[in-house]
Protein backbone atom coordinates (compact mmCIF):
# COMPACT_ATOMS: atom_id res chain seq x y z
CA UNK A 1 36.61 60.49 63.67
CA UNK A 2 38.62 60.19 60.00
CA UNK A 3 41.42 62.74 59.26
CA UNK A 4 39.37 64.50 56.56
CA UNK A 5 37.08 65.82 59.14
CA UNK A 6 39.86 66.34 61.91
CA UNK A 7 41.32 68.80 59.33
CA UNK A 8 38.31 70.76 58.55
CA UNK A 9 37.54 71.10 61.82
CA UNK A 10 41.00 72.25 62.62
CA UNK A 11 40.79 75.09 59.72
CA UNK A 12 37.55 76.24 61.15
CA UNK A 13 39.06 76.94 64.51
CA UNK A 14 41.81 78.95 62.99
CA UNK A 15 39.21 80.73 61.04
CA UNK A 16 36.95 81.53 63.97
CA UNK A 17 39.55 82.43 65.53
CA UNK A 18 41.53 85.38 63.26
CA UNK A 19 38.07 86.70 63.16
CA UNK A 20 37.60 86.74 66.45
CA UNK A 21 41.03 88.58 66.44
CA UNK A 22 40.00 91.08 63.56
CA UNK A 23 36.19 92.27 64.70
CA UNK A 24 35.51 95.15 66.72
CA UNK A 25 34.43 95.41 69.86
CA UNK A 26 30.90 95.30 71.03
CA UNK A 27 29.48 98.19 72.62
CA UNK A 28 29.16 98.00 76.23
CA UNK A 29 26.07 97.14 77.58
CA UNK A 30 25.09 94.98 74.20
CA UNK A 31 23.42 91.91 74.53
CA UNK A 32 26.06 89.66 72.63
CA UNK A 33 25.16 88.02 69.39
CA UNK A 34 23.25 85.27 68.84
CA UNK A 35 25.89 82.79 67.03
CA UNK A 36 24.22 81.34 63.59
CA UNK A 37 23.31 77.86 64.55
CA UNK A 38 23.25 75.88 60.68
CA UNK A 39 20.09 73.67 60.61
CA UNK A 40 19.88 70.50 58.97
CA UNK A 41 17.17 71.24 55.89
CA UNK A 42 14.04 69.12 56.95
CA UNK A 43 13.09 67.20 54.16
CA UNK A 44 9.79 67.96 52.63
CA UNK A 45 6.94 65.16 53.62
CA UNK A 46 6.51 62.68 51.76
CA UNK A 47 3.24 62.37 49.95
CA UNK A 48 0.71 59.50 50.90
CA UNK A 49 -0.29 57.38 47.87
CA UNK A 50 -3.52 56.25 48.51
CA UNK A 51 -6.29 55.45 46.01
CA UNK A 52 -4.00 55.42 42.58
CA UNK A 53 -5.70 54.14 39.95
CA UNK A 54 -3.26 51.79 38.21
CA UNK A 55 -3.32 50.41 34.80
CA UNK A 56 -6.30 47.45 35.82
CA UNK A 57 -9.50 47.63 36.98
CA UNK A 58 -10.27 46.06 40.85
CA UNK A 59 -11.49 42.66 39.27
CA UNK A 60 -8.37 42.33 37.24
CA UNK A 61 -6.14 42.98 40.56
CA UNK A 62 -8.23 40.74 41.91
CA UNK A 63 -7.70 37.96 39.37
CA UNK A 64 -3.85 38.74 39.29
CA UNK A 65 -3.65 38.44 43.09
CA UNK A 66 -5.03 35.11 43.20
CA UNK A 67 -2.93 33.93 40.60
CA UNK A 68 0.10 35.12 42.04
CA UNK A 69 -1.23 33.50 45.56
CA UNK A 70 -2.16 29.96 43.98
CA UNK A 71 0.05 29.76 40.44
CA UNK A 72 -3.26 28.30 39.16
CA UNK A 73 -6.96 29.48 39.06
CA UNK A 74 -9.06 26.75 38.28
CA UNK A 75 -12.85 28.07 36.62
CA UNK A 76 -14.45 24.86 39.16
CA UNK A 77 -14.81 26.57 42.48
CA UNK A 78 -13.10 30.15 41.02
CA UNK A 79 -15.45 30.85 38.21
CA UNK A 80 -15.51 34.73 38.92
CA UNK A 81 -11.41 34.81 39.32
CA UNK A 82 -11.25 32.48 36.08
CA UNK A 83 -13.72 34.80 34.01
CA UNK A 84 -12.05 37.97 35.28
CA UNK A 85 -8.76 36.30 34.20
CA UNK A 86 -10.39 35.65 30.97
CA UNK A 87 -11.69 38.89 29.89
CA UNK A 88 -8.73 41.16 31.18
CA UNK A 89 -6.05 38.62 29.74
CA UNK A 90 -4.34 41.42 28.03
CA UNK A 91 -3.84 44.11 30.59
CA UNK A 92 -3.08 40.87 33.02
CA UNK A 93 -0.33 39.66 30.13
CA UNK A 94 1.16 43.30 30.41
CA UNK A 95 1.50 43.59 34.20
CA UNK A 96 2.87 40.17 34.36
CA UNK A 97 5.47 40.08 31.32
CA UNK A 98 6.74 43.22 34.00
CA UNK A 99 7.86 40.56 36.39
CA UNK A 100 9.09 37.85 33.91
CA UNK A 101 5.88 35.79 33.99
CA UNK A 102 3.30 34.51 32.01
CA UNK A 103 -0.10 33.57 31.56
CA UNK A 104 -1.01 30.17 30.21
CA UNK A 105 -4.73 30.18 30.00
CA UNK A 106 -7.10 26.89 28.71
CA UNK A 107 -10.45 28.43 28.26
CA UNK A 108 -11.71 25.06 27.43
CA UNK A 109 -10.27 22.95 30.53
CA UNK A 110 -11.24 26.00 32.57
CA UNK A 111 -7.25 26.62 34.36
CA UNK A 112 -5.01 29.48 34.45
CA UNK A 113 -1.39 28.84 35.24
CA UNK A 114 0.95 31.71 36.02
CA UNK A 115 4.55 30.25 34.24
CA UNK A 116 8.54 32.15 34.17
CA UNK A 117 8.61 33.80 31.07
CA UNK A 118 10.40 31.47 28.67
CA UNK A 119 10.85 29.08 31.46
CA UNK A 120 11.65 25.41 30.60
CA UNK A 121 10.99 23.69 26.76
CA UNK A 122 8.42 21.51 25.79
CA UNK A 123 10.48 18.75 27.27
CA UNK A 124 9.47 19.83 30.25
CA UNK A 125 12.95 20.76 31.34
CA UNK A 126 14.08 23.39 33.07
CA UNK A 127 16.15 26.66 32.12
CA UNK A 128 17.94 29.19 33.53
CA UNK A 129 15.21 32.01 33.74
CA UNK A 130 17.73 34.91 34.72
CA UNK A 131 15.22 36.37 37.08
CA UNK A 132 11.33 35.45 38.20
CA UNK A 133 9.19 35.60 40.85
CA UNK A 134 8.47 31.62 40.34
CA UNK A 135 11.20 29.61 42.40
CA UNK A 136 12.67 26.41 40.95
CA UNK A 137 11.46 23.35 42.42
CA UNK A 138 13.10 20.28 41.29
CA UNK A 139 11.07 16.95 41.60
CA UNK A 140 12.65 14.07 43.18
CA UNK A 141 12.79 10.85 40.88
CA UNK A 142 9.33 9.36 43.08
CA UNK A 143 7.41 12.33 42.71
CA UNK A 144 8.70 12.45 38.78
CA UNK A 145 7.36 8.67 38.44
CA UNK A 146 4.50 9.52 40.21
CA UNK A 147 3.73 12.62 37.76
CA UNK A 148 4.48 9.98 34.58
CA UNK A 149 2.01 8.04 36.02
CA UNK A 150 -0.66 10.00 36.57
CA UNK A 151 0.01 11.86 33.03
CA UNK A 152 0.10 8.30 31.14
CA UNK A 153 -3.75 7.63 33.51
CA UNK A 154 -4.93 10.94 32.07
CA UNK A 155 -3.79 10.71 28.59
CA UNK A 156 -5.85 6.95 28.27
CA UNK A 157 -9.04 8.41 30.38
CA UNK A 158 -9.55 11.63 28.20
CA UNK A 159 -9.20 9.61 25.33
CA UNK A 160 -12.18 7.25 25.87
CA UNK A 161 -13.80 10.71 26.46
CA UNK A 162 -13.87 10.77 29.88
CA UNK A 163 -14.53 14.75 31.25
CA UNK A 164 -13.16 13.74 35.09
CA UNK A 165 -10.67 11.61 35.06
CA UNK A 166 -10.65 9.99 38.52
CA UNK A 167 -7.74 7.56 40.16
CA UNK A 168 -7.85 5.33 43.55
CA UNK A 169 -4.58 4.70 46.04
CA UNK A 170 -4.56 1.15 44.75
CA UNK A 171 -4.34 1.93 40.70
CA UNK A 172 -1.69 4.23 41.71
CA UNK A 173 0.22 1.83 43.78
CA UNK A 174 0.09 -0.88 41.13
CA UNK A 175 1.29 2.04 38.63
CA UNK A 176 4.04 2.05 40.41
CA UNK A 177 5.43 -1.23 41.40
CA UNK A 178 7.41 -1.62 38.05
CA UNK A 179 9.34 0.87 39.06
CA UNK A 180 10.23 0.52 42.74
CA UNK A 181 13.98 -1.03 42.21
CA UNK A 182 14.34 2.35 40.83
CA UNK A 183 13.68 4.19 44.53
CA UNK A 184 14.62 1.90 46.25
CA UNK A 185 10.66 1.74 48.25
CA UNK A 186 9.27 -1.11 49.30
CA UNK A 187 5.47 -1.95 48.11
CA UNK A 188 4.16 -1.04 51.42
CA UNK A 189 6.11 2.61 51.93
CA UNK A 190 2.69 4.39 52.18
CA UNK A 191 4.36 7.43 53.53
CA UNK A 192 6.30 8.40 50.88
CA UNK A 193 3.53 7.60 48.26
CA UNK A 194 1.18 9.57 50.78
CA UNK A 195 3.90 12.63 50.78
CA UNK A 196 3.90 12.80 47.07
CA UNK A 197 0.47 12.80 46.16
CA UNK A 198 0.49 15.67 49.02
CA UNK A 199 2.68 17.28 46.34
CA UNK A 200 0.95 16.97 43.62
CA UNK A 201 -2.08 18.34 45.62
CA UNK A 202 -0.27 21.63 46.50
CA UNK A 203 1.02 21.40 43.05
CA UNK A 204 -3.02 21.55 41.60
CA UNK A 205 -1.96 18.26 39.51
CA UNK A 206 -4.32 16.25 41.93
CA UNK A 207 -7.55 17.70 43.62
CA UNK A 208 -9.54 15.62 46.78
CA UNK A 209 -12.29 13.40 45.59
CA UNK A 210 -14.68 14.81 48.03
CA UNK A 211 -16.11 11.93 50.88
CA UNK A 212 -13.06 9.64 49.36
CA UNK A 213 -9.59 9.82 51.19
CA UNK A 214 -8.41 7.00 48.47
CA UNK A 215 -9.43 8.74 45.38
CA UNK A 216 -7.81 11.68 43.54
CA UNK A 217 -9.09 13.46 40.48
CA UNK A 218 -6.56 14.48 38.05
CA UNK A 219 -6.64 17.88 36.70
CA UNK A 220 -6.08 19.43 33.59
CA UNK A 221 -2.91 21.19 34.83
CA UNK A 222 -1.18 18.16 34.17
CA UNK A 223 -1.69 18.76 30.46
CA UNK A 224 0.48 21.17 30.67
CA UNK A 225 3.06 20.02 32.63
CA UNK A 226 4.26 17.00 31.13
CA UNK A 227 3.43 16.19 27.16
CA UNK A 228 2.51 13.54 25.43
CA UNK A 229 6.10 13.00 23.87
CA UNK A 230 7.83 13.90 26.77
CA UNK A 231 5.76 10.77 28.42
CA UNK A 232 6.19 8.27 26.04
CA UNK A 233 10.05 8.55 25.89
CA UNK A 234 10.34 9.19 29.54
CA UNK A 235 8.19 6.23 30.54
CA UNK A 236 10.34 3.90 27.66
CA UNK A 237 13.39 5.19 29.51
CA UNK A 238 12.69 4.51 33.34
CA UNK A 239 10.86 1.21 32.19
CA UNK A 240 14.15 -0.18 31.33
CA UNK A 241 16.29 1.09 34.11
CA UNK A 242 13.87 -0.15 36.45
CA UNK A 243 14.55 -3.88 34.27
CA UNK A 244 18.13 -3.65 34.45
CA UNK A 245 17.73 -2.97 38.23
CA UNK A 246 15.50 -5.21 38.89
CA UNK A 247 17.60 -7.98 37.33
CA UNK A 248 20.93 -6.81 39.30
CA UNK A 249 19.11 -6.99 42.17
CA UNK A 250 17.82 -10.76 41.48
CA UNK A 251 21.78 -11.79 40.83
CA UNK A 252 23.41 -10.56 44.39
């Protein structure tokens, strides 16, 4: 009990009490009064808010709730999601720009990618987004070879016009092996090779090559995670720390 209330409740003794001192007596025989009792106000209910309509129409939640779910809606095996996502782009756009997030959508590749609004440069850095939904996930330098690799697979397949583009265990392995003084892996560390391609999976960079454990399709996502200048100077870069290691390494 703090003194603040000690004292008011002091002063309303006192109070009671003089007018206890000051009223006239009740009439013999009189039922005595009834002292006021103060009730705490109940507050009024609280209405139920069911069935509001909202600003976009059930296959646009829809849409939005898968993209929220996955971060990418890909028109092979979601072709209803990716159409919906398609036609109500704008009210979608609205909603999302709410939240600090974006919609990248490639009508032609068939992907939607839910991105932080004005979250990292075409350098495929990261910046300081303030506050989104989207956490900040940053790759460690296998997985970021790993992504180079696949890009640089991608970028030479869809050139020589090639609509799937389609990459084994073994071509990725070989991809690789230039660069293992860099992560300091051996040739045979499947696990950690198998544990980033699992990324990349949950990531929708890679999909399963259905009845093929070895083979991985590359999707289009990876378009638009890593660009072609970003690649080529990135690749340059680790290609000659990985020489330079390499070489120290030979010396000792």
């Amino acid at each position: 009990m703090n003194r603040e209330y000690q004292q008011t409740h002091f002063f309303d003794l006192l109070l009671n009490q003089a007018e206890a001192e000051t009223a006239p007596p009740a009439p013999v025989g009189a039922a005595e009064p009834t002292p006021d009792i103060e009730e705490t106000p109940v507050p009024p209910a609280q209405p139920v808010l069911e069935g509001l309509p909202g600003r976009l129409s059930p296959e646009a939640r829809r849409a939005l709730i898968a993209l929220l779910r996955h971060g990418v809606v890909m028109a092979e095996g979601k072709r209803l999601l990716f159409e919906a996502l398609c036609r109500c782009r704008a009210g979608i756009q609205e909603h999302l720009a709410d939240m600090n997030l974006r919609l990248l959508l490639d009508e032609k590749a068939g992907i939607a990618i839910l991105l932080a609004q004005g979250g990292g440069d075409e350098d495929g850095e990261d910046s300081d987004d303030g506050g989104s939904l989207i956490s900040r996930r940053t790759l460690s330098l296998y997985d970021t070879l790993l992504l180079l690799v696949l890009r640089k697979h991608y970028q030479e397949r869809e050139a020589a016009g090639e609509q799937r583009v389609i990459i084994d265990f073994e071509r990725i392995e070989t991809a690789l092996r230039p660069f293992l003084p860099l992560t300091n892996s051996s040739r045979g560390d499947q696990r950690q090779l198998n544990g980033a391609l699992a990324n990349m999976k949950e990531r929708r960079i890679l999909a399963a090559v259905r009845g093929e454990d070895d083979r991985y399709e590359i999707t289009p996502v990876i378009r638009h995670v890593v660009n072609a200048a970003f690649l080529e100077r990135m690749l340059a870069e680790y290609t000659q720390l990985a020489a330079r290691a390499g070489g120290e390494t030979n010396d000792v």
